[in-house]
Protein backbone atom coordinates (compact mmCIF):
# COMPACT_ATOMS: atom_id res chain seq x y z
CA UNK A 1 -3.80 -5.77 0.76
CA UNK A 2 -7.30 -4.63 -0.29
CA UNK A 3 -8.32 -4.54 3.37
CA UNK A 4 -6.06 -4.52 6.47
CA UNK A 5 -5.66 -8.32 7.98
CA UNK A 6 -6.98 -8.85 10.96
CA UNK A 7 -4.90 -10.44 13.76
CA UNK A 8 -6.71 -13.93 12.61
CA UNK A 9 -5.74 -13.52 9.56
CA UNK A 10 -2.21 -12.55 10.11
CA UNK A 11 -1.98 -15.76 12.11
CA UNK A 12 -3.12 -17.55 8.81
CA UNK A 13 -0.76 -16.07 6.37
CA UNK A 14 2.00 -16.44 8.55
CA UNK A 15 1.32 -20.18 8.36
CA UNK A 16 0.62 -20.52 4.66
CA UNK A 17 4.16 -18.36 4.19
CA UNK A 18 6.00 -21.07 6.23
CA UNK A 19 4.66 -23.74 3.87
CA UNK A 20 4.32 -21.50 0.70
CA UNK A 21 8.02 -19.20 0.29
CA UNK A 22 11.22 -19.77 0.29
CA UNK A 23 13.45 -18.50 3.42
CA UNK A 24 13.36 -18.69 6.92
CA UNK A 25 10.50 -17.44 10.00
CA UNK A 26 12.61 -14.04 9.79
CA UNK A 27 12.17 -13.55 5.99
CA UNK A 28 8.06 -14.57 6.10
CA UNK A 29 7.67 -12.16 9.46
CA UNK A 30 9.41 -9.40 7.40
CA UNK A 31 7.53 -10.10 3.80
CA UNK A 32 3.88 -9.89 6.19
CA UNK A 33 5.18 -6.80 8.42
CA UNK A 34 5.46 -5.22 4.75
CA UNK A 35 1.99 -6.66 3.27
CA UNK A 36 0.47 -5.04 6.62
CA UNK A 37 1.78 -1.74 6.06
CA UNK A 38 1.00 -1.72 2.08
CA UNK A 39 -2.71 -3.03 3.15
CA UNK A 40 -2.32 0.36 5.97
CA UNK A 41 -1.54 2.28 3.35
CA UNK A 42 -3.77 1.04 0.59
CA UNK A 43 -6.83 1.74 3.06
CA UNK A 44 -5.78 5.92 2.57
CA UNK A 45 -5.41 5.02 -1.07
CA UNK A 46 -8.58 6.15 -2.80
CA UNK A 47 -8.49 9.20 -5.01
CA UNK A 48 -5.75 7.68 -8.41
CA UNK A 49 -3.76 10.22 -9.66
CA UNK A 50 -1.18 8.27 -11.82
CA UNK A 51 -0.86 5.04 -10.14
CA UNK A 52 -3.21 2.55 -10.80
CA UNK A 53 -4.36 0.37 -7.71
CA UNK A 54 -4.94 -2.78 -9.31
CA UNK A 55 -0.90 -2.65 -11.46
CA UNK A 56 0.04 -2.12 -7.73
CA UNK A 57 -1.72 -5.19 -6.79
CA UNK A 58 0.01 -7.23 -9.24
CA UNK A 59 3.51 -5.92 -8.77
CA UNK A 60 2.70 -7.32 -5.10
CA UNK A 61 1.95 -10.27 -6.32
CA UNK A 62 4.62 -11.05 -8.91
CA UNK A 63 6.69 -9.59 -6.10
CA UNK A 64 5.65 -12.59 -3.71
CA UNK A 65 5.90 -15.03 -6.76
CA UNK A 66 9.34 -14.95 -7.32
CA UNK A 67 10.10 -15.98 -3.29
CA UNK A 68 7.13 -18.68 -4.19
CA UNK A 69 8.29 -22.37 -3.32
CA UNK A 70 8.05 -23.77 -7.01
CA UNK A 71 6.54 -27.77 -6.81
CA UNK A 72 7.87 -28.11 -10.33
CA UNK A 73 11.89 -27.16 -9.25
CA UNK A 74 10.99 -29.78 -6.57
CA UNK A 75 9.84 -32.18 -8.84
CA UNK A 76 13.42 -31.77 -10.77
CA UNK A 77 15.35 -32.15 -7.62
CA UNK A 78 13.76 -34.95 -6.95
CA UNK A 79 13.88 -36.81 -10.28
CA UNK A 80 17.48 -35.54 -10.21
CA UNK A 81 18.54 -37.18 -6.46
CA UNK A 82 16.59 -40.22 -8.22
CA UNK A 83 18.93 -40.38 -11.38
CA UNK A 84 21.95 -39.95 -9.49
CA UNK A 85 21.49 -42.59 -7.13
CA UNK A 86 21.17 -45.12 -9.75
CA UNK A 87 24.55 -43.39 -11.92
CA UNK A 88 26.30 -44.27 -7.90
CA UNK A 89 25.25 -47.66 -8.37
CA UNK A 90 26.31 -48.60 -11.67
CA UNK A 91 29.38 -46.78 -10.32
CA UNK A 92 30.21 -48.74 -7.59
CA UNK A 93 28.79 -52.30 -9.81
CA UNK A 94 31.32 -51.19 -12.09
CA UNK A 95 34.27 -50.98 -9.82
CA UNK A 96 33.39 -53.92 -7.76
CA UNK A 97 33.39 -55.73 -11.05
CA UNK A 98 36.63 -54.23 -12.45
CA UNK A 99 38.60 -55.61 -9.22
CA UNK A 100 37.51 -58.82 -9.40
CA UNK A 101 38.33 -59.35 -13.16
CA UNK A 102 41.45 -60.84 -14.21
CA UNK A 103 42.67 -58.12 -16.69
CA UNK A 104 43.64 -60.42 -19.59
CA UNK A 105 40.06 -61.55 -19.41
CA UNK A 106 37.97 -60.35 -22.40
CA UNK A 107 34.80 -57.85 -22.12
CA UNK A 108 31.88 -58.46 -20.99
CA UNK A 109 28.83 -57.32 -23.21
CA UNK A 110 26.92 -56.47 -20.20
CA UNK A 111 29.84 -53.87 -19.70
CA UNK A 112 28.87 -52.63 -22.86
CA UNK A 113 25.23 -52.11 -21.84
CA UNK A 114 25.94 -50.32 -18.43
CA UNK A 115 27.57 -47.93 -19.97
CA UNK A 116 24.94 -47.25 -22.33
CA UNK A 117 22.49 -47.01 -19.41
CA UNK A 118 24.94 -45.03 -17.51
CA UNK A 119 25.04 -42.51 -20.51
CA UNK A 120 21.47 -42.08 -21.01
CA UNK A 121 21.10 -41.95 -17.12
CA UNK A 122 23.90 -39.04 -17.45
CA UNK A 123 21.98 -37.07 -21.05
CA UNK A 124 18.65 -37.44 -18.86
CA UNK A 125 20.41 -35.83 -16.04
CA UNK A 126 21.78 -33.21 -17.74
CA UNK A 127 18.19 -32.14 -19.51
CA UNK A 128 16.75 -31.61 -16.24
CA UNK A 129 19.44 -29.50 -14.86
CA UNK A 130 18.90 -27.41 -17.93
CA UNK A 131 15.48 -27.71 -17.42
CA UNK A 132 15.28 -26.40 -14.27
CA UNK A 133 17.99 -23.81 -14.65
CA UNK A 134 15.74 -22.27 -17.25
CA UNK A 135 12.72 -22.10 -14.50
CA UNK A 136 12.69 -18.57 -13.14
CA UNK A 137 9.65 -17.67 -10.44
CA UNK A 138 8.47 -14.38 -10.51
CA UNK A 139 9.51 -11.44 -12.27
CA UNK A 140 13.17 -11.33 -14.06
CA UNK A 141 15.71 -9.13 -13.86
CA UNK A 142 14.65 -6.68 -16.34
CA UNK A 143 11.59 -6.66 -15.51
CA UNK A 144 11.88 -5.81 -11.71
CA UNK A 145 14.16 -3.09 -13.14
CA UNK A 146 11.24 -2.06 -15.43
CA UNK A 147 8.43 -1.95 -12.70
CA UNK A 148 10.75 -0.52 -10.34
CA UNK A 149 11.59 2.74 -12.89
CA UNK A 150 8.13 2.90 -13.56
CA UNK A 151 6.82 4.09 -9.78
CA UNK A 152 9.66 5.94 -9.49
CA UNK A 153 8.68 8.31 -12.78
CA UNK A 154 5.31 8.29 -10.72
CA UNK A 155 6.78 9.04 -7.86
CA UNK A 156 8.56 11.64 -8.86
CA UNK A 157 5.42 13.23 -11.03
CA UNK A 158 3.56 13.01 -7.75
CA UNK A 159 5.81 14.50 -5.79
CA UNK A 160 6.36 17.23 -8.85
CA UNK A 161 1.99 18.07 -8.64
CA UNK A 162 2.52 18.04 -5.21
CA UNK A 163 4.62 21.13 -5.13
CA UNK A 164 3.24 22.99 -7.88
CA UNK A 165 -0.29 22.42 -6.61
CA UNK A 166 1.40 23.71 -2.87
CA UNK A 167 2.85 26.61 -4.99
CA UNK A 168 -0.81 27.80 -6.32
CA UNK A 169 -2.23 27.30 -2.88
CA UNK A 170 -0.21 29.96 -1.47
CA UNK A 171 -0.96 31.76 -4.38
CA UNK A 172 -4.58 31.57 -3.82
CA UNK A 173 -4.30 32.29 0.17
CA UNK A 174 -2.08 35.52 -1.05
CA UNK A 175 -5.11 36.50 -3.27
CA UNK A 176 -7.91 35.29 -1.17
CA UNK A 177 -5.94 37.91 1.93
CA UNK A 178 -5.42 40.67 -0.35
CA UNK A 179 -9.10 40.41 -1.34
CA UNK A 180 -10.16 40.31 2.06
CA UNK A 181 -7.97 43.38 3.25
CA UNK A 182 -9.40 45.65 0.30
CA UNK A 183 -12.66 44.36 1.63
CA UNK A 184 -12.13 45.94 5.57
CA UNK A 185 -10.58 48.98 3.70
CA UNK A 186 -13.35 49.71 2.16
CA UNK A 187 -16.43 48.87 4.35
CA UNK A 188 -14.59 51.16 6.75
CA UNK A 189 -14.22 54.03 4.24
CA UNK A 190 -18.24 53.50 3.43
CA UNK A 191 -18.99 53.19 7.00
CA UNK A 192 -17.42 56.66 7.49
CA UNK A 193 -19.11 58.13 4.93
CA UNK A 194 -21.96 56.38 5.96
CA UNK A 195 -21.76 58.53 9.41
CA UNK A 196 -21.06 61.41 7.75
CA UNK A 197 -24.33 61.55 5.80
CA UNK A 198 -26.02 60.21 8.27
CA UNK A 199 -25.18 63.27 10.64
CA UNK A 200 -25.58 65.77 8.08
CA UNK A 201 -29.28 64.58 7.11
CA UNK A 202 -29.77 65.10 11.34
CA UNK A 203 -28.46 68.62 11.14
CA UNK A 204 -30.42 69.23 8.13
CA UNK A 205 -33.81 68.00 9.46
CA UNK A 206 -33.15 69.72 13.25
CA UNK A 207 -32.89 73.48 10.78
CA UNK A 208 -35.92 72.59 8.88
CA UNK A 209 -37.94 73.17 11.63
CA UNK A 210 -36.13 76.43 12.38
CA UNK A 211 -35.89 77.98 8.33
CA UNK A 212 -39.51 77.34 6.93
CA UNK A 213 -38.69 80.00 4.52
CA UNK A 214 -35.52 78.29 3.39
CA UNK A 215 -37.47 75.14 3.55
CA UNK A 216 -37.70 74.55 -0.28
CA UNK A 217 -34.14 74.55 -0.63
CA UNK A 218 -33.71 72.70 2.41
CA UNK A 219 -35.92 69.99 1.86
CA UNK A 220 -33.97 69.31 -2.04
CA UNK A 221 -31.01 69.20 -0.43
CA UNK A 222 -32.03 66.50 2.39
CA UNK A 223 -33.50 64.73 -0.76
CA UNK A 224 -30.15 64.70 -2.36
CA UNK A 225 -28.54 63.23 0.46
CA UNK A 226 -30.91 60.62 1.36
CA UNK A 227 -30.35 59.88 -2.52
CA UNK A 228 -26.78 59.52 -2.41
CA UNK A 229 -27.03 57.44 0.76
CA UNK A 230 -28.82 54.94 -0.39
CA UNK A 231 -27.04 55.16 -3.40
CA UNK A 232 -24.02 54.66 -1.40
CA UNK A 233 -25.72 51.97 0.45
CA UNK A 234 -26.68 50.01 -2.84
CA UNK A 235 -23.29 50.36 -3.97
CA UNK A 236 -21.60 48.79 -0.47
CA UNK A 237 -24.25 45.93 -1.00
CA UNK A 238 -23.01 45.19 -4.31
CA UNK A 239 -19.45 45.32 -3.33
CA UNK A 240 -20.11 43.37 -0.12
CA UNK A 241 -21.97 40.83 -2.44
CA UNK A 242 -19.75 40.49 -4.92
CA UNK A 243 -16.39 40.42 -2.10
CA UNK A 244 -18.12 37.22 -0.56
CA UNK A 245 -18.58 35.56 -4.03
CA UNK A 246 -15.06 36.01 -4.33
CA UNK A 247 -13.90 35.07 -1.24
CA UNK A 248 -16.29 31.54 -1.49
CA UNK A 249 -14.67 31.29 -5.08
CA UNK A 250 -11.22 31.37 -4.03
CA UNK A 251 -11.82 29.00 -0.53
CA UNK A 252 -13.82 26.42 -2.90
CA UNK A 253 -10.59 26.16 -5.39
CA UNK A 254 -7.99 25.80 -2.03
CA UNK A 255 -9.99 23.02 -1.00
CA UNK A 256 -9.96 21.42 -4.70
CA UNK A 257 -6.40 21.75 -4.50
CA UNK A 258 -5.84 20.84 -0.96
CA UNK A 259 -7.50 17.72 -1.15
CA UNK A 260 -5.25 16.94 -4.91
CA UNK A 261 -2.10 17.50 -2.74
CA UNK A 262 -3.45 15.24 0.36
CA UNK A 263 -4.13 12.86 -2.44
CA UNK A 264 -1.26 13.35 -4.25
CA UNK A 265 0.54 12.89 -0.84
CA UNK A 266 -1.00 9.34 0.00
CA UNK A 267 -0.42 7.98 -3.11
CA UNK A 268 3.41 9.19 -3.16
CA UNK A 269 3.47 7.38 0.19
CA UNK A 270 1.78 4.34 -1.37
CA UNK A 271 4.10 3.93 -4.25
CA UNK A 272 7.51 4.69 -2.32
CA UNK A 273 6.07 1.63 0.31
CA UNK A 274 5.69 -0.15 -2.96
CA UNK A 275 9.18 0.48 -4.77
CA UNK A 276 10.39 -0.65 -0.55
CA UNK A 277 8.62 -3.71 -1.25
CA UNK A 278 9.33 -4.98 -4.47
CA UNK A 279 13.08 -4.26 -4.12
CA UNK A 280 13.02 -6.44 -0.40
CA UNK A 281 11.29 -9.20 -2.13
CA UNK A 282 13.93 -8.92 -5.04
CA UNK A 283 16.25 -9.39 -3.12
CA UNK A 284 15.18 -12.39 -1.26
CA UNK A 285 14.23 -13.99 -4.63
CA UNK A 286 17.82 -13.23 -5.66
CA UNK A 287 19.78 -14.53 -2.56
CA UNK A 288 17.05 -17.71 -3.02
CA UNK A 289 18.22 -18.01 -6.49
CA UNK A 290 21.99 -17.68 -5.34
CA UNK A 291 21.82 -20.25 -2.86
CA UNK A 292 19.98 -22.40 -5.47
CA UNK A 293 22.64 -22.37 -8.13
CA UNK A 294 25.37 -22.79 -5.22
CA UNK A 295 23.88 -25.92 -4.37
């Protein structure tokens, strides 16, 4: 899951499942179709939020544990077939023996004896059907039920950041436009006054040349206005300044967020693949551990 399989190593897993799990070719192909698509998904999975990626790695694997063929149940079945052919033949000894008595003959103390054997055979029996009963693979019930809870709570604070960080997006693109409209509205108001003084100080140097007696007064008022344009100049530098600082400010914190919801998003999608896969491998370990106690 760390790193997608290649087809090679598909190949490989798909044979060590066939000797490894319980359940048929259908159950392994459907247990590795799901690894694949966790190991997909776990390749996008970078950036934690809530879930951690190495409790996700072990859910997997207590997941696959419980469909794990156990060599010590084997053992047990084995020892069991074992006791059970020897109780048959003390069985069938015994009646063989009982038909060819006479019935008014007395006991035999080697009657005595088998059926000793034949109860210890039995107690010995019985302690490794308990013993085996009490072997449980992988995770129990409560605890599937407890993993299981837990990435949903995660999955549903995920998907809970992921809407209120959506929500202050919009909020910032609302801001970030309204900025950006009282910016046009005013560069065009400055740009019009702009041409305004602009023609004015023309008019007012074409007259100089024509009024050299009103010169003086001329000549402080064309200084005024050359003041107060580059005054007004200054002041649309500032604003223009200050606009884009704003504007940078507000597009730097949508892409802080943006990239919190994409991550929020991925691992959402990471832990409802998970919560898919533990509950399909729960339920092969159960119907395994049906078909066991059936048998």
């Amino acid at each position: 899951i760390h790193e997608v399989p290649t087809e090679e190593e598909v190949s490989l897993l798909s044979e060590i499942f066939g000797m490894c799990l319980n359940g048929g070719e259908d159950v392994h192909n459907t247990l590795l179709s799901s690894i694949c698509d966790l190991a997909d998904l776990f390749s996008c999975y970078s950036d934690e939020v809530l879930a951690k990626r190495d409790e996700l790695l072990q859910f997997a694997q207590c997941a696959i544990s419980g469909v794990k063929i156990n060599s010590e149940i084997a053992r047990l079945d084995n020892e069991i077939m074992q006791l059970q052919q020897e109780i048959n033949a003390i069985d069938a000894v015994r009646a063989n023996t009982t038909r060819n008595r006479n019935k008014a003959s007395p006991r035999d103390p080697e009657d005595f004896k088998t059926a000793v054997a034949e109860v210890r055979l039995c107690s010995r029996m019985e302690d490794l059907v308990l013993k085996k009963k009490s072997i449980h693979p992988g995770d129990s019930l409560e605890t599937h039920f407890q993993k299981v809870d837990k990435l949903k709570v995660l999955s549903e604070s995920l998907a809970n950041s992921c809407t209120k960080a959506e929500k202050r997006i919009m909020e910032n693109r609302l801001q970030r436009e309204e900025s950006l409209t009282f910016k046009v509205t005013k560069t065009n108001e400055v740009s019009i006054t702009e041409k305004e003084l602009e023609g004015e100080i023309s008019g007012l140097q074409k007259r100089r040349g024509q009024l050299e007696v009103e010169l003086s007064k001329v000549n402080t008022k064309l200084n005024a206005t050359i003041v107060k344009l580059k005054k007004t100049r200054e002041e649309k530098d500032q604003f223009d300044e200050a606009s884009n600082q704003i504007v940078l400010h507000l597009k730097a914190k949508e892409d802080e967020l943006s990239r919190s919801v994409a991550s929020s998003k991925v691992e959402a999608s990471t832990v409802r693949a998970w919560i898919n896969f533990l509950e399909d491998t729960w339920k092969v370990q159960s119907l395994y551990e049906e078909i066991k106690e059936k048998q």
